[in-house]
C-alpha atoms as a PDB file:
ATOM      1  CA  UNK A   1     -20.036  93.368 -36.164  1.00  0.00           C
ATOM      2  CA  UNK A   2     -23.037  93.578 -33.583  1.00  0.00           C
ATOM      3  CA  UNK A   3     -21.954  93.688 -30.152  1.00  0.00           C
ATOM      4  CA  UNK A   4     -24.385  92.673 -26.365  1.00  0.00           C
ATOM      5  CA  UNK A   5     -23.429  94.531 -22.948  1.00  0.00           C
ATOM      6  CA  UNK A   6     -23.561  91.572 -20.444  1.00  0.00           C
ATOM      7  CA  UNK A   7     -22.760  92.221 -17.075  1.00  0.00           C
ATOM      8  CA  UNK A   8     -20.348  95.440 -17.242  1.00  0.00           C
ATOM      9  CA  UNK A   9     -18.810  93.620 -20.221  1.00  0.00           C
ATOM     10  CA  UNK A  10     -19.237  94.100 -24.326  1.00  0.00           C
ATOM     11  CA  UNK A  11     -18.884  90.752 -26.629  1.00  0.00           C
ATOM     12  CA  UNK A  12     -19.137  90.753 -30.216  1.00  0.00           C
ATOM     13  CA  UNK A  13     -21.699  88.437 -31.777  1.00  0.00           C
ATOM     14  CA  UNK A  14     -22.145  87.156 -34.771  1.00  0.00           C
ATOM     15  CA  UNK A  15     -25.260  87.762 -37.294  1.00  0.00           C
ATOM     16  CA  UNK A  16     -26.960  84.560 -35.539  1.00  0.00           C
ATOM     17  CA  UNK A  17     -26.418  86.363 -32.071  1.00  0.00           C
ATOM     18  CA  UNK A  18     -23.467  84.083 -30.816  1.00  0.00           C
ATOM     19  CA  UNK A  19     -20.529  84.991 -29.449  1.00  0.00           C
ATOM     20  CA  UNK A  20     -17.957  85.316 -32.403  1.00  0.00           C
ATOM     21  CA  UNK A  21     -14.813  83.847 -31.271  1.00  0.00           C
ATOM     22  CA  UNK A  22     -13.941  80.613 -28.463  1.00  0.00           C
ATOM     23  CA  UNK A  23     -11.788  83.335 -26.593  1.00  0.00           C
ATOM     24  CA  UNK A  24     -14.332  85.532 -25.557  1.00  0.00           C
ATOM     25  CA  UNK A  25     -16.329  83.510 -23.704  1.00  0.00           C
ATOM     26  CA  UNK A  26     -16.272  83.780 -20.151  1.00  0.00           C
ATOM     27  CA  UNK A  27     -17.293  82.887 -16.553  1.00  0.00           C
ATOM     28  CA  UNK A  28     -19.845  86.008 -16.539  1.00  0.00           C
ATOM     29  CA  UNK A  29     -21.660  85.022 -19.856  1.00  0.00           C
ATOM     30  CA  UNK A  30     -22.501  81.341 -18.466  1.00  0.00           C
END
């Protein structure tokens, strides 16, 4: 799965470019 550095922090996105999963949003990728 593709993954975006955001701020000191990696989150895996899906093939559209969205975060994956509910749980990995967070205060720093608003």
């Amino acid at each position: 799965m593709a993954t975006v550095d955001h701020m000191g922090k990696t989150f895996e996105i899906d093939e559209d470019g969205f975060i994956d999963a509910f749980e990995s949003w967070c205060p720093e990728w608003v």
